[in-house]
PDB file of N, CA and C in Angstrom:
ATOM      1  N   UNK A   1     122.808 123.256  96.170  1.00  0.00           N
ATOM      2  CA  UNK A   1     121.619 122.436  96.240  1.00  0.00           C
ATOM      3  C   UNK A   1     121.663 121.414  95.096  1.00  0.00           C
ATOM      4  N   UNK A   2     121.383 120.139  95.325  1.00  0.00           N
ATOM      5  CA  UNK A   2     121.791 118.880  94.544  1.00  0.00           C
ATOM      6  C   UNK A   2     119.827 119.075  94.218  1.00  0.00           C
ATOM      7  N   UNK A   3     119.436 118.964  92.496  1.00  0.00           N
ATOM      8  CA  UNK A   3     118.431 118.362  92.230  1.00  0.00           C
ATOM      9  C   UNK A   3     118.503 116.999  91.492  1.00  0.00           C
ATOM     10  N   UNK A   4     117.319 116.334  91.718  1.00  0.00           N
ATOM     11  CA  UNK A   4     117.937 115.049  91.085  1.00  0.00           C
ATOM     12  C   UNK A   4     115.756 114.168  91.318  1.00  0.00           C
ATOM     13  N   UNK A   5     115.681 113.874  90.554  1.00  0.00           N
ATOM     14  CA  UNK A   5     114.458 113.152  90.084  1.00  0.00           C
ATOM     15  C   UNK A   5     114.330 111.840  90.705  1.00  0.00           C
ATOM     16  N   UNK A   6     115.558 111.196  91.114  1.00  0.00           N
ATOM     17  CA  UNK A   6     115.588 109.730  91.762  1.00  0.00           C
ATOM     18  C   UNK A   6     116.285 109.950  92.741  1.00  0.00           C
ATOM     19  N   UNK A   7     115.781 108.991  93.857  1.00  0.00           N
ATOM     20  CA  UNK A   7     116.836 109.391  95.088  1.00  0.00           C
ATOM     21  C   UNK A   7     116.762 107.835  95.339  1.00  0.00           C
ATOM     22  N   UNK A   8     117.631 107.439  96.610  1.00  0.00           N
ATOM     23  CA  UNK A   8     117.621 106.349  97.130  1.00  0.00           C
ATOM     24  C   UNK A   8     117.803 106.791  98.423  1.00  0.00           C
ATOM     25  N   UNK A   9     116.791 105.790  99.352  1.00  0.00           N
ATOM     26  CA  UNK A   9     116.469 106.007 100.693  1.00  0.00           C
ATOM     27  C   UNK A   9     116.414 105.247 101.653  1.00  0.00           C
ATOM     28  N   UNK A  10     116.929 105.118 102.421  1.00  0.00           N
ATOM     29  CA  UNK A  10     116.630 104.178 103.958  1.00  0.00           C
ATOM     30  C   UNK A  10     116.877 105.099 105.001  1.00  0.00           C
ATOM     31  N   UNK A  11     117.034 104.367 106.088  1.00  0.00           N
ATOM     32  CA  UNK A  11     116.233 104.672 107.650  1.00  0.00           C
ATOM     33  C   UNK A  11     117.404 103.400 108.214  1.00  0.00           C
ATOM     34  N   UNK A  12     118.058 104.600 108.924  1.00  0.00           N
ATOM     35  CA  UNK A  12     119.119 103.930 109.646  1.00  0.00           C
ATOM     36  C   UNK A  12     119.425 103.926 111.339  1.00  0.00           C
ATOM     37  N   UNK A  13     120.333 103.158 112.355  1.00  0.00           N
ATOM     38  CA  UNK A  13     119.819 102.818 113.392  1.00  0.00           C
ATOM     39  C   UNK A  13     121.138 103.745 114.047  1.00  0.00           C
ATOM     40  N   UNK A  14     120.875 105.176 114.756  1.00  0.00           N
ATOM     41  CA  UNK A  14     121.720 105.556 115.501  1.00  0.00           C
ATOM     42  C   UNK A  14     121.643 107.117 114.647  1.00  0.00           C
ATOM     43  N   UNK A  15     121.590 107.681 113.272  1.00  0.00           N
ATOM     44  CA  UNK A  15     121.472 108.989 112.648  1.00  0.00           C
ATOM     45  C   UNK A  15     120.320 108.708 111.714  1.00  0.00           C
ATOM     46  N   UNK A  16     120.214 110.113 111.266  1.00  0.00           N
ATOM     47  CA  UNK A  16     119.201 110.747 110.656  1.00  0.00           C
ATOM     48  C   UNK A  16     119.316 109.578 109.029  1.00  0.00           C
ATOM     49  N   UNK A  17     117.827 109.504 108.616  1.00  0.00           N
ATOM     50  CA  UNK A  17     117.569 109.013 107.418  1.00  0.00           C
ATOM     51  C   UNK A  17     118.453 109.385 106.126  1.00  0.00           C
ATOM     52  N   UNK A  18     118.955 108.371 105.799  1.00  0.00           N
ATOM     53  CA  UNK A  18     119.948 108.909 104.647  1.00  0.00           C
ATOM     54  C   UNK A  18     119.410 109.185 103.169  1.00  0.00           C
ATOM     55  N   UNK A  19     119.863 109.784 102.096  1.00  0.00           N
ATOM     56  CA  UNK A  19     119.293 109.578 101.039  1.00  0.00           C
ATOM     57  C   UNK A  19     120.431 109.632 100.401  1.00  0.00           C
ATOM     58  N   UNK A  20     120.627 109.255  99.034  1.00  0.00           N
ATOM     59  CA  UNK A  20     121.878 110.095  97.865  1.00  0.00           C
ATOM     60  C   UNK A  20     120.423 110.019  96.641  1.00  0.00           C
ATOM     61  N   UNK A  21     121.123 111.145  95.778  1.00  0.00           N
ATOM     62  CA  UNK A  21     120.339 111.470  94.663  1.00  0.00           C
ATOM     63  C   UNK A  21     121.099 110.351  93.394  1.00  0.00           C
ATOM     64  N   UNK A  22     119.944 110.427  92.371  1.00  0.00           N
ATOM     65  CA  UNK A  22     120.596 109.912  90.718  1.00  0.00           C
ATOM     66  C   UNK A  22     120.441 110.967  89.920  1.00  0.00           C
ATOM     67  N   UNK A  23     120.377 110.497  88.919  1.00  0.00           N
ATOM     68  CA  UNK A  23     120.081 111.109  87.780  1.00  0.00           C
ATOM     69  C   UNK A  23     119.440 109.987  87.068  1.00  0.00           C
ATOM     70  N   UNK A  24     118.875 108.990  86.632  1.00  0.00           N
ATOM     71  CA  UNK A  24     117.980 108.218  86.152  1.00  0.00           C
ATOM     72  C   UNK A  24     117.837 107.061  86.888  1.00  0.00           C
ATOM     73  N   UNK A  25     116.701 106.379  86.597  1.00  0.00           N
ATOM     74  CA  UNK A  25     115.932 105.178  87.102  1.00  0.00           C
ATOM     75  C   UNK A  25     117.170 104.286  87.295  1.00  0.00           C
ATOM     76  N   UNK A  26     117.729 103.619  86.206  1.00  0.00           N
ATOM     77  CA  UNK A  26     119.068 102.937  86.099  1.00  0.00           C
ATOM     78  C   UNK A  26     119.954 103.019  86.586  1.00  0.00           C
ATOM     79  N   UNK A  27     120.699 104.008  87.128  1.00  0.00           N
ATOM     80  CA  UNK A  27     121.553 104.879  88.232  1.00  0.00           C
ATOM     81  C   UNK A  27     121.131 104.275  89.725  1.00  0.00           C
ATOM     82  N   UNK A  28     119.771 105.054  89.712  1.00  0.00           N
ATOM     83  CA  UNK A  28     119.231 105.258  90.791  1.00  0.00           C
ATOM     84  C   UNK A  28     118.993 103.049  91.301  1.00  0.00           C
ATOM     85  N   UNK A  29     118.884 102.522  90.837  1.00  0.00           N
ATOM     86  CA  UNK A  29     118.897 100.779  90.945  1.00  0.00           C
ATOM     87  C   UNK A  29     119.632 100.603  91.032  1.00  0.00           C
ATOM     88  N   UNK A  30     121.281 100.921  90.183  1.00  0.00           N
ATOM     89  CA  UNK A  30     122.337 100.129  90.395  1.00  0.00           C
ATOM     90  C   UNK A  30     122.834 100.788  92.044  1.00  0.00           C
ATOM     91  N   UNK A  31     122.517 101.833  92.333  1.00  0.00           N
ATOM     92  CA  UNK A  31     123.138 103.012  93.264  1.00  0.00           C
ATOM     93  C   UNK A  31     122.562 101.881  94.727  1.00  0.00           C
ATOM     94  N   UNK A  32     121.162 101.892  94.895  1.00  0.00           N
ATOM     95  CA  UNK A  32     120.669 101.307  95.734  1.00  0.00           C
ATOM     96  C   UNK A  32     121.232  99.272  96.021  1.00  0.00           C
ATOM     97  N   UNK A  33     121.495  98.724  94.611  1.00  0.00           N
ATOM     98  CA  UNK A  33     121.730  97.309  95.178  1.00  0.00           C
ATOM     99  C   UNK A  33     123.394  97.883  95.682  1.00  0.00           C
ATOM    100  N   UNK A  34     124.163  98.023  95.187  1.00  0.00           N
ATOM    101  CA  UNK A  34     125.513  98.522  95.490  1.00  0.00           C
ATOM    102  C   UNK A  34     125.518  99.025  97.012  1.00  0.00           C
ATOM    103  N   UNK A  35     124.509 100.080  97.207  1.00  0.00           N
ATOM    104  CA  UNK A  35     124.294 100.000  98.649  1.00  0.00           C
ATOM    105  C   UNK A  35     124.222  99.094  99.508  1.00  0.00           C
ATOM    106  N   UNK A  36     123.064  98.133  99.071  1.00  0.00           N
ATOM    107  CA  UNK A  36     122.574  97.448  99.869  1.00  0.00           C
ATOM    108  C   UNK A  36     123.641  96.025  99.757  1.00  0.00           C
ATOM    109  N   UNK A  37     124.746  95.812  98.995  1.00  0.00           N
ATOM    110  CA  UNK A  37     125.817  95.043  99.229  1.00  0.00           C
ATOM    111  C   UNK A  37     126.425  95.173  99.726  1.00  0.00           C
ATOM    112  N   UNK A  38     126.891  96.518  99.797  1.00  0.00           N
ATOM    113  CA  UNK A  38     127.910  97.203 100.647  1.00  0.00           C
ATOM    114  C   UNK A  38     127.744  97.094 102.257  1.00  0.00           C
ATOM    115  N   UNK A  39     126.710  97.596 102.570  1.00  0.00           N
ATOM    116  CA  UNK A  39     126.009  97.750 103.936  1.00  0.00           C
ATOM    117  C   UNK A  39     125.293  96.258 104.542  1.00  0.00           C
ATOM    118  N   UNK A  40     125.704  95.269 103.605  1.00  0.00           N
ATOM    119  CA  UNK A  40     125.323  94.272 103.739  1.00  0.00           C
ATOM    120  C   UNK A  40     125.000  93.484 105.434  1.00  0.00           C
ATOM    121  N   UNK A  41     126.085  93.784 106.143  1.00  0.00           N
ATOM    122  CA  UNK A  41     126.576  93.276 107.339  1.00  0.00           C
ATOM    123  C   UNK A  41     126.580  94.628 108.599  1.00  0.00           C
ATOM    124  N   UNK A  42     126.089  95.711 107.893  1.00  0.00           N
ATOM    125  CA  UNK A  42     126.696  96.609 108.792  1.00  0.00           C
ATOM    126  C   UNK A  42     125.032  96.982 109.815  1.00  0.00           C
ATOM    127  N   UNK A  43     125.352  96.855 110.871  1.00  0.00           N
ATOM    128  CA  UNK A  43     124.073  97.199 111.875  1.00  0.00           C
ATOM    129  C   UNK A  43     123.172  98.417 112.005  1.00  0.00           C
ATOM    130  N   UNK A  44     124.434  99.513 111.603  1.00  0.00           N
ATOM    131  CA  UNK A  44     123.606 101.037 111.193  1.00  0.00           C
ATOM    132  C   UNK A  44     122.487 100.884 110.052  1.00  0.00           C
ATOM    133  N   UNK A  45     122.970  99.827 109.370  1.00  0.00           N
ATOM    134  CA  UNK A  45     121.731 100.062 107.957  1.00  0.00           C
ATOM    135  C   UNK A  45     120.992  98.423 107.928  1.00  0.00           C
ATOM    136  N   UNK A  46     120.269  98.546 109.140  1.00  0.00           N
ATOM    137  CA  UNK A  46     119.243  97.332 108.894  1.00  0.00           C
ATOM    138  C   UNK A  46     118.144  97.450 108.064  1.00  0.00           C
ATOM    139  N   UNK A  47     117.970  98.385 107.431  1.00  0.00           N
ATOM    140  CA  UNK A  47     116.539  98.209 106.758  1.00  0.00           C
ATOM    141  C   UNK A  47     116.631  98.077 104.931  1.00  0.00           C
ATOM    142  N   UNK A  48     115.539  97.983 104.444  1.00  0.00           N
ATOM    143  CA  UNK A  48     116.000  98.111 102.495  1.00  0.00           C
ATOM    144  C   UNK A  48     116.704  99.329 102.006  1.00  0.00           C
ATOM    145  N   UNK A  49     116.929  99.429 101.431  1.00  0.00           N
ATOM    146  CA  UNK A  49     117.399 100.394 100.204  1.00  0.00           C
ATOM    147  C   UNK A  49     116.207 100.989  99.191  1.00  0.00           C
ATOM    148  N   UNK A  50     115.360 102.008  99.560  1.00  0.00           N
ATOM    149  CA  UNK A  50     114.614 102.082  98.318  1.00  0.00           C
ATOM    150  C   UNK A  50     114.782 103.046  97.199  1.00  0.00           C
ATOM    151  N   UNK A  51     114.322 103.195  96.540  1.00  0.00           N
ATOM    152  CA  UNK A  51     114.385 103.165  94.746  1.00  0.00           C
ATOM    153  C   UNK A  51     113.232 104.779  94.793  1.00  0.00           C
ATOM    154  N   UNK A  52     113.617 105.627  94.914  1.00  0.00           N
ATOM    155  CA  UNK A  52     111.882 106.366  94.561  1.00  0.00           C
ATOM    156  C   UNK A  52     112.088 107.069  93.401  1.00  0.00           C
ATOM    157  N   UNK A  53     111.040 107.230  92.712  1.00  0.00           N
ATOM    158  CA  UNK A  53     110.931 107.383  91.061  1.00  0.00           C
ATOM    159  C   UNK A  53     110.859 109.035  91.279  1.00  0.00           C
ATOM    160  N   UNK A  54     110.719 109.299  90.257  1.00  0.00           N
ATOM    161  CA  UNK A  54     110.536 111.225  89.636  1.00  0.00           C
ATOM    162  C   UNK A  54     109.657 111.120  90.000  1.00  0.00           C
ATOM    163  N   UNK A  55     107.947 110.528  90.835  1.00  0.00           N
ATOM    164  CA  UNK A  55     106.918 111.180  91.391  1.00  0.00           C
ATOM    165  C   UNK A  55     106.716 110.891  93.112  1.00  0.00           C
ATOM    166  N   UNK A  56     108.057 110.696  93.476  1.00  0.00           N
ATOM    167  CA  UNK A  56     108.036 110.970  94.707  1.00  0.00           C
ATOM    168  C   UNK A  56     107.420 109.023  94.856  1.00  0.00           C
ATOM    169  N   UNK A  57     107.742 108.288  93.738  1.00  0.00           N
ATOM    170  CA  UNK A  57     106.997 106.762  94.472  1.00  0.00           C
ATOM    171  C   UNK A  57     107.689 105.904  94.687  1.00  0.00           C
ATOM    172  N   UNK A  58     107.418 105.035  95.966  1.00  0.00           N
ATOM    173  CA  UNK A  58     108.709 104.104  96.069  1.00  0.00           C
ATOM    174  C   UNK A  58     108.794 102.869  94.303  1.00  0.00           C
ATOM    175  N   UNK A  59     109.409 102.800  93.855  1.00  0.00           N
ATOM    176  CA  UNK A  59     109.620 101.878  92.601  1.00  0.00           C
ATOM    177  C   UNK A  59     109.921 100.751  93.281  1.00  0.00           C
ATOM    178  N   UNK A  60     110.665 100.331  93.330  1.00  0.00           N
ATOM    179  CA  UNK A  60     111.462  99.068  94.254  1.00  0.00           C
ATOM    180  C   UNK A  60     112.436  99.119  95.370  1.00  0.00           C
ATOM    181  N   UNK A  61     112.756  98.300  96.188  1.00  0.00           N
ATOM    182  CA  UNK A  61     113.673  98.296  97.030  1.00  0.00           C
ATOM    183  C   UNK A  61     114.890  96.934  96.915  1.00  0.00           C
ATOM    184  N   UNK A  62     116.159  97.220  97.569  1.00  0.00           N
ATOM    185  CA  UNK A  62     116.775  96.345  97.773  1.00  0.00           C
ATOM    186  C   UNK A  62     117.219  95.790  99.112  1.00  0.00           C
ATOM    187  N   UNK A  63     117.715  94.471  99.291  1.00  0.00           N
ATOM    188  CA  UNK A  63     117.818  94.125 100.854  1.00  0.00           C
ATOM    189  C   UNK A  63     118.959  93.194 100.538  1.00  0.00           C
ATOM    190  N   UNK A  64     120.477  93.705 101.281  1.00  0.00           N
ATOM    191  CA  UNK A  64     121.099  92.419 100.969  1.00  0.00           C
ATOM    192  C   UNK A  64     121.307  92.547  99.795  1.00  0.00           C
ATOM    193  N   UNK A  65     121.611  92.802  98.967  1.00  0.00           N
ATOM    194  CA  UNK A  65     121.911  92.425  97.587  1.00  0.00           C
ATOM    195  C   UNK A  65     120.681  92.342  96.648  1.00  0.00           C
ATOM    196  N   UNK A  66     119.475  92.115  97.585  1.00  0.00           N
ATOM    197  CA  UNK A  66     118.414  91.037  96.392  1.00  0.00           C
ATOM    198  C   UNK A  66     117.130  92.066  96.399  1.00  0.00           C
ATOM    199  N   UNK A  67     116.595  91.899  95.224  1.00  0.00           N
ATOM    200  CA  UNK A  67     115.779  93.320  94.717  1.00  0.00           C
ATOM    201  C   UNK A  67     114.415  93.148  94.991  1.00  0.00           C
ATOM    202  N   UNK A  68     113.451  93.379  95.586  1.00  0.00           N
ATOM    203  CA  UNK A  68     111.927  93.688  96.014  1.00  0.00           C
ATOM    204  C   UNK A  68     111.225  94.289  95.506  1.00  0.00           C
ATOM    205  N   UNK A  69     109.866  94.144  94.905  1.00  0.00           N
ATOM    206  CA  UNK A  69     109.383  95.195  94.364  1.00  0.00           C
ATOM    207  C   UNK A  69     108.569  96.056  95.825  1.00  0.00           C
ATOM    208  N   UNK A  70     108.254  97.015  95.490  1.00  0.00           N
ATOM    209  CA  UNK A  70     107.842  98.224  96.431  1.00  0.00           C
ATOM    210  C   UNK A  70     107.312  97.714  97.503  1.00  0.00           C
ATOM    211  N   UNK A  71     106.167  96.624  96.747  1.00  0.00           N
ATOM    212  CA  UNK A  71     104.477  96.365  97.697  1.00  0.00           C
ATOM    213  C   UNK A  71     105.324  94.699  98.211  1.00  0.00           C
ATOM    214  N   UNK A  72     106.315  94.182  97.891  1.00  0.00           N
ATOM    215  CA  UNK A  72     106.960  92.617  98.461  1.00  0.00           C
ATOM    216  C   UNK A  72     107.278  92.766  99.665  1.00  0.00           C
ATOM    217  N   UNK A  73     107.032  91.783 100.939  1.00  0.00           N
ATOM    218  CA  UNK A  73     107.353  91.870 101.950  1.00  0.00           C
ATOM    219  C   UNK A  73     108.997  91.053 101.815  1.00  0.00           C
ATOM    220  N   UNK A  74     109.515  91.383 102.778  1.00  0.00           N
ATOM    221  CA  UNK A  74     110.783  90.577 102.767  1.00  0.00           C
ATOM    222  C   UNK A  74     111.397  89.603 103.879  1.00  0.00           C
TER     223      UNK A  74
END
């Protein structure tokens, strides 16, 4: 069992919602834009990348490369 205080999360088109864990806020940001560069082009992962903090809150998201705060539409 992986514990971990930060996770990063999206909602993908064809399987189940993905997550990976961090270990800090900083981790957990670079983890999510890296994602969201990576997956840049790819159709399974149309949606943001988000960021959720040690209380279970979304912090920010990423889209594409480019960083959103929680409540920003995109």
């Amino acid at each position: 069992m992986i514990l971990s205080a930060y996770t990063v999360e999206t909602s993908s088109n064809g399987f189940a919602p993905c997550w990976w864990p961090a270990t800090s806020m900083k981790n957990a940001i670079a983890l999510a834009k890296s994602l969201s560069e990576q997956f840049r082009d790819d159709k399974r992962y149309p949606n943001s990348f988000w960021v959720i903090g040690s209380q279970d809150k979304p912090a920010c998201k990423f889209f594409r490369g480019e960083r959103y705060e929680a409540n920003q539409p995109i």
